[in-house]
N, C-alpha and C. Protein backbone atom coordinates (compact mmCIF):
# COMPACT_ATOMS: atom_id res chain seq x y z
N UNK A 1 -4.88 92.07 -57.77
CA UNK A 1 -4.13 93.10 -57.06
C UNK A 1 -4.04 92.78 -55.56
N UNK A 2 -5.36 92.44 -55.13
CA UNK A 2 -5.12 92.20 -53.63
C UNK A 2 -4.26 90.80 -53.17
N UNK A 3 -4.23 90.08 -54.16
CA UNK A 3 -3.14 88.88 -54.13
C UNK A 3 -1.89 89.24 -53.82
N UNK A 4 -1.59 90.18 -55.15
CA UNK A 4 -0.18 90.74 -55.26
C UNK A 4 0.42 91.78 -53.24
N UNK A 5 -0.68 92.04 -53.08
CA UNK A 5 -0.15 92.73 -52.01
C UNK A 5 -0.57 92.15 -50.42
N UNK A 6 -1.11 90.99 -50.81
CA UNK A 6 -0.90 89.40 -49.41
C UNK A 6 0.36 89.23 -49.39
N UNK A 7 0.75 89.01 -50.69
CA UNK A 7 2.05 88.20 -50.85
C UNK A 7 3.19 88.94 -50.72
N UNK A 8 3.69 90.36 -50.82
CA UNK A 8 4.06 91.22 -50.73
C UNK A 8 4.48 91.46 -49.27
N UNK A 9 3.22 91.45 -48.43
CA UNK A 9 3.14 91.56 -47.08
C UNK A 9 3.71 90.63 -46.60
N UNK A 10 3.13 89.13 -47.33
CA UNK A 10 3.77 87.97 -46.36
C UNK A 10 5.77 87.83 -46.36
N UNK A 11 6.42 88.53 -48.12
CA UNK A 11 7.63 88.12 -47.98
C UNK A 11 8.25 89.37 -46.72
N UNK A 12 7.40 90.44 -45.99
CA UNK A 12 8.24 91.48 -45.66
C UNK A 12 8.09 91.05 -43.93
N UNK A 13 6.94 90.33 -43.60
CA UNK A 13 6.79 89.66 -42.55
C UNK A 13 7.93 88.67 -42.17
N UNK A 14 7.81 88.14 -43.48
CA UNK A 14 8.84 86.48 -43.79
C UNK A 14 10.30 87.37 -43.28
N UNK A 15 10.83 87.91 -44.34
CA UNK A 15 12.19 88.77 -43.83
C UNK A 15 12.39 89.89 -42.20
N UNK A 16 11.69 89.94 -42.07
CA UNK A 16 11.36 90.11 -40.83
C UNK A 16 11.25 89.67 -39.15
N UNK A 17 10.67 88.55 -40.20
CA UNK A 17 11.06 87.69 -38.59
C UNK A 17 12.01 87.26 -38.15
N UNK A 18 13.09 86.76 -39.23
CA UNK A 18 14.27 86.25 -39.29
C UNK A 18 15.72 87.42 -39.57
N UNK A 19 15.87 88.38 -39.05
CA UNK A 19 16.72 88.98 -39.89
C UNK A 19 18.41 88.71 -39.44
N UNK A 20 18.32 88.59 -38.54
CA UNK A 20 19.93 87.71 -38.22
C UNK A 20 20.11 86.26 -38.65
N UNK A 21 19.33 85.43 -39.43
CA UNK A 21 19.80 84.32 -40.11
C UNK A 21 20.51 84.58 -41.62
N UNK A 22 21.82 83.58 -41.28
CA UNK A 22 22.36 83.59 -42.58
C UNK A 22 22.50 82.61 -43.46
N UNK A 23 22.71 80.87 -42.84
CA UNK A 23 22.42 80.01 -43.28
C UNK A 23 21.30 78.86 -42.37
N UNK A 24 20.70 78.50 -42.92
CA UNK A 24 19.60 77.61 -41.92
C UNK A 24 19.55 76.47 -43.29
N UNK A 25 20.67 75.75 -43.00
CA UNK A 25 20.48 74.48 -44.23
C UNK A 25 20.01 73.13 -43.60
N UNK A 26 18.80 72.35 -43.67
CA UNK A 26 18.97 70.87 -43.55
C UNK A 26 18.93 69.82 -44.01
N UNK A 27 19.14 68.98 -44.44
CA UNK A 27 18.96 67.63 -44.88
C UNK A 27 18.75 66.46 -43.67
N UNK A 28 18.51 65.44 -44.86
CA UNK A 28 18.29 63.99 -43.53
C UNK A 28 19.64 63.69 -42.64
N UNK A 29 20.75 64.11 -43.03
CA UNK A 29 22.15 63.53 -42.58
C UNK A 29 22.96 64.71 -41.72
N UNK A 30 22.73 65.98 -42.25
CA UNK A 30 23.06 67.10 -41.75
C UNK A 30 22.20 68.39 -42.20
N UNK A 31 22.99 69.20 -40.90
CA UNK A 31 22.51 70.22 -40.75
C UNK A 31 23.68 71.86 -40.80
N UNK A 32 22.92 72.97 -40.98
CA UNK A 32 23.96 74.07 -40.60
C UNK A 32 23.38 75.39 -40.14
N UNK A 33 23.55 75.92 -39.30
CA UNK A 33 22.70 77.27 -38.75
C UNK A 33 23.56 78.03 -38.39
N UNK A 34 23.62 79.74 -38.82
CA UNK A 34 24.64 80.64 -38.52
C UNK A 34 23.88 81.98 -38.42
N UNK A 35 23.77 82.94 -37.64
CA UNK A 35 23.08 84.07 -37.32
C UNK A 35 23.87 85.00 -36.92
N UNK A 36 24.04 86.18 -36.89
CA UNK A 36 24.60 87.39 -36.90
C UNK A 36 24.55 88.26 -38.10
N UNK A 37 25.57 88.82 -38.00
CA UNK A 37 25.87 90.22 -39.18
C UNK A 37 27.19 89.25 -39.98
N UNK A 38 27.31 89.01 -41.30
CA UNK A 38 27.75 88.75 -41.92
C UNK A 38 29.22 89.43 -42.16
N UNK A 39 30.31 88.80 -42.16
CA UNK A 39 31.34 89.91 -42.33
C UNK A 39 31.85 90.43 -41.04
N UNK A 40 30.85 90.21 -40.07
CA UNK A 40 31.15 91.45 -38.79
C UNK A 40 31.42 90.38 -37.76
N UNK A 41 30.33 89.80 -37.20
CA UNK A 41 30.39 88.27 -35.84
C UNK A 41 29.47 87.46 -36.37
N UNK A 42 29.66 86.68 -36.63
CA UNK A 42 28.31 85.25 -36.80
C UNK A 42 28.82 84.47 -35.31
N UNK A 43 27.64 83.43 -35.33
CA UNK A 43 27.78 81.98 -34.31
C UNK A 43 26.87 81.26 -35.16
N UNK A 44 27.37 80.39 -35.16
CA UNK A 44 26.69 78.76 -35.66
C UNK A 44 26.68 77.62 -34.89
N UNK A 45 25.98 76.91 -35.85
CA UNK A 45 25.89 75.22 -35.62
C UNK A 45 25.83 74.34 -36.53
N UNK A 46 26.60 73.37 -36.51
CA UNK A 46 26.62 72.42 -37.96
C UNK A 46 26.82 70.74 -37.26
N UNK A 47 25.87 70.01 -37.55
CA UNK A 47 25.76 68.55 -37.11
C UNK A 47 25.52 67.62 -38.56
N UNK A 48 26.10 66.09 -38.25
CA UNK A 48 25.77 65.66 -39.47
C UNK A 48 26.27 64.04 -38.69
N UNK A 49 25.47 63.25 -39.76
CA UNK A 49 25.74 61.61 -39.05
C UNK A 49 26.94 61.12 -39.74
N UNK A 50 27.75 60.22 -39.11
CA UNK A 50 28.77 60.06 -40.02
C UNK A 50 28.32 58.89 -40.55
N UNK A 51 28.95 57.92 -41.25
CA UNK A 51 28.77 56.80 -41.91
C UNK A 51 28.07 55.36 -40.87
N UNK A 52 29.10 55.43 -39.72
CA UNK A 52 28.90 54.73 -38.70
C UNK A 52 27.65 54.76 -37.72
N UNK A 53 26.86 55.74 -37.98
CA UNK A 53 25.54 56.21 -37.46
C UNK A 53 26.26 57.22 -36.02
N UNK A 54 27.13 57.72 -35.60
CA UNK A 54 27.52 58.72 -35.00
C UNK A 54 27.00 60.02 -34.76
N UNK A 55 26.43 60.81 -34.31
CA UNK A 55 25.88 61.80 -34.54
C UNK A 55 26.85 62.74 -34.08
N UNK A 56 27.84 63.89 -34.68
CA UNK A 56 28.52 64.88 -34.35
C UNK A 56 28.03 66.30 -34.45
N UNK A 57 28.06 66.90 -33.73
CA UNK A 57 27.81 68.54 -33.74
C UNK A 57 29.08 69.57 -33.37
N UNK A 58 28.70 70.53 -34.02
CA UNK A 58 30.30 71.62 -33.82
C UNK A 58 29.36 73.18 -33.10
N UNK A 59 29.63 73.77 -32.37
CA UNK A 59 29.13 74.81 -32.21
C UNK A 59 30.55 76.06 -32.30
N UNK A 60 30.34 77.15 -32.61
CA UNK A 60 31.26 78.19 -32.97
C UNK A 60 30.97 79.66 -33.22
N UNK A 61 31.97 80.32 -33.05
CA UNK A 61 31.82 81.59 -32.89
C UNK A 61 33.13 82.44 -34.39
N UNK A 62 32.66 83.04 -34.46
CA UNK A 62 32.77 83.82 -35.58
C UNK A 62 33.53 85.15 -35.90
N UNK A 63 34.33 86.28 -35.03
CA UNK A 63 34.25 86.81 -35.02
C UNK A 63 35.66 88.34 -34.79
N UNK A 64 35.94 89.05 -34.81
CA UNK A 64 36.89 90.05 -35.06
C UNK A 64 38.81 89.42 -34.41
N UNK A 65 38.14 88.29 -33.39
CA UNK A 65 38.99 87.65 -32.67
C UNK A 65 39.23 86.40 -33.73
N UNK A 66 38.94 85.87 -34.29
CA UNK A 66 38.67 84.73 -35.30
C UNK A 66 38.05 83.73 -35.10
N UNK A 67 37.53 82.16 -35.76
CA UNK A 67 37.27 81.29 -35.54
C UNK A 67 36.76 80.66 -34.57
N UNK A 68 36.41 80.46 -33.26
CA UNK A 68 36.43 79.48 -32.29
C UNK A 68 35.53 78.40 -32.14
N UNK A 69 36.15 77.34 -31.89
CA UNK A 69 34.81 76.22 -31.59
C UNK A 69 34.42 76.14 -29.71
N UNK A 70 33.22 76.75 -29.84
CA UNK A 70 32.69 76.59 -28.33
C UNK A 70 32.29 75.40 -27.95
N UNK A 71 31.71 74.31 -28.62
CA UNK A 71 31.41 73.23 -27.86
C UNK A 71 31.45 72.01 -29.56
N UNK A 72 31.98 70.84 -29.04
CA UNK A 72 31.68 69.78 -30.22
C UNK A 72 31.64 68.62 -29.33
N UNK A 73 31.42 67.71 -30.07
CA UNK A 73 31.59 65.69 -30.01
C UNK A 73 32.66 65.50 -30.61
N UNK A 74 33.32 66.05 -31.39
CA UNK A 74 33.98 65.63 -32.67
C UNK A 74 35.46 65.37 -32.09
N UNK A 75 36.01 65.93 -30.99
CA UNK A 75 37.57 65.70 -31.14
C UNK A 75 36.98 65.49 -29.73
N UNK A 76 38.15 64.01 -29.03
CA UNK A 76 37.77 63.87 -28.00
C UNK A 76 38.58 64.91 -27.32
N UNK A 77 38.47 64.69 -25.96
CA UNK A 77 38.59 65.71 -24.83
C UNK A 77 40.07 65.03 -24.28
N UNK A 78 41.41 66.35 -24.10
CA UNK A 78 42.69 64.94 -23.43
C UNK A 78 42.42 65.49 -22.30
N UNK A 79 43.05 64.81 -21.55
CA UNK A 79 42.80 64.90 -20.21
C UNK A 79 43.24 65.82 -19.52
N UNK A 80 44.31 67.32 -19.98
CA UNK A 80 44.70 68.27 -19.29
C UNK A 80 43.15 69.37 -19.47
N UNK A 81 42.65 69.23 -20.24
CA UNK A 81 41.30 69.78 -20.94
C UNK A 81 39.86 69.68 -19.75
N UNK A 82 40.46 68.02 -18.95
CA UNK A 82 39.36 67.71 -18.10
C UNK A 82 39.56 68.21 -16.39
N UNK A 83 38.42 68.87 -15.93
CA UNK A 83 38.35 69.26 -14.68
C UNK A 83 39.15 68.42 -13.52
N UNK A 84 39.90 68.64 -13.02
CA UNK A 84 40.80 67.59 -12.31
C UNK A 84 39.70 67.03 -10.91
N UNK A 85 39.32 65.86 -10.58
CA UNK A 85 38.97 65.07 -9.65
C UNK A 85 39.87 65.29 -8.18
N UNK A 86 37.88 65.80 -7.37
CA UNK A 86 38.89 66.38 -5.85
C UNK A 86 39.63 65.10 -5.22
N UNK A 87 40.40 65.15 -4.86
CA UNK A 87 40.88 64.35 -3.85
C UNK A 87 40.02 64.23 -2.50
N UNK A 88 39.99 63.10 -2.19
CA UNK A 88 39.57 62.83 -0.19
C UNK A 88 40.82 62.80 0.51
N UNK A 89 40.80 63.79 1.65
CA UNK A 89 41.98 63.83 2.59
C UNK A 89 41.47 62.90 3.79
N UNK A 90 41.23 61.68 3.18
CA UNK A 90 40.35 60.72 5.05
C UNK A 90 41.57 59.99 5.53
């Protein structure tokens, strides 16, 4: 009995500590992490190696607005995207 109610304790601790995780998947090659309210706003993260030994990551947002990717490796950057370089007036 007192087993039954360690263990009891430990899954309500366990759910507890974590309660905004929705996926926390990893493997050796990739990964995926997403936290919020399900349905409502999540944000994640999902990385994975490609074939070439590359390491890519996507970071993103989730939410009533739709989709967005806040930060990646994955698509390069064009150059209207990049902070324009001050000029020297010498």
């Amino acid at each position: 009995m007192k087993v039954l109610i360690l263990f009891a304790l430990g899954l309500v601790a366990l759910v507890a500590a974590r309660p905004s995780d929705i996926i926390d998947f990893e493997e050796d090659h990739m990964e995926h992490e997403q936290e919020g309210v399900a349905g409502t706003a999540v944000e994640g993260e999902y990385s994975w190696v490609a074939p070439d030994g590359n390491e890519y990551h996507v970071k993103y947002v989730a939410d009533q607005f739709g989709y967005r990717i806040v930060d990646d490796n994955v698509v390069p950057r064009m150059r209207s995207d990049m902070p324009e370089a001050e000029e020297d007036d010498d």
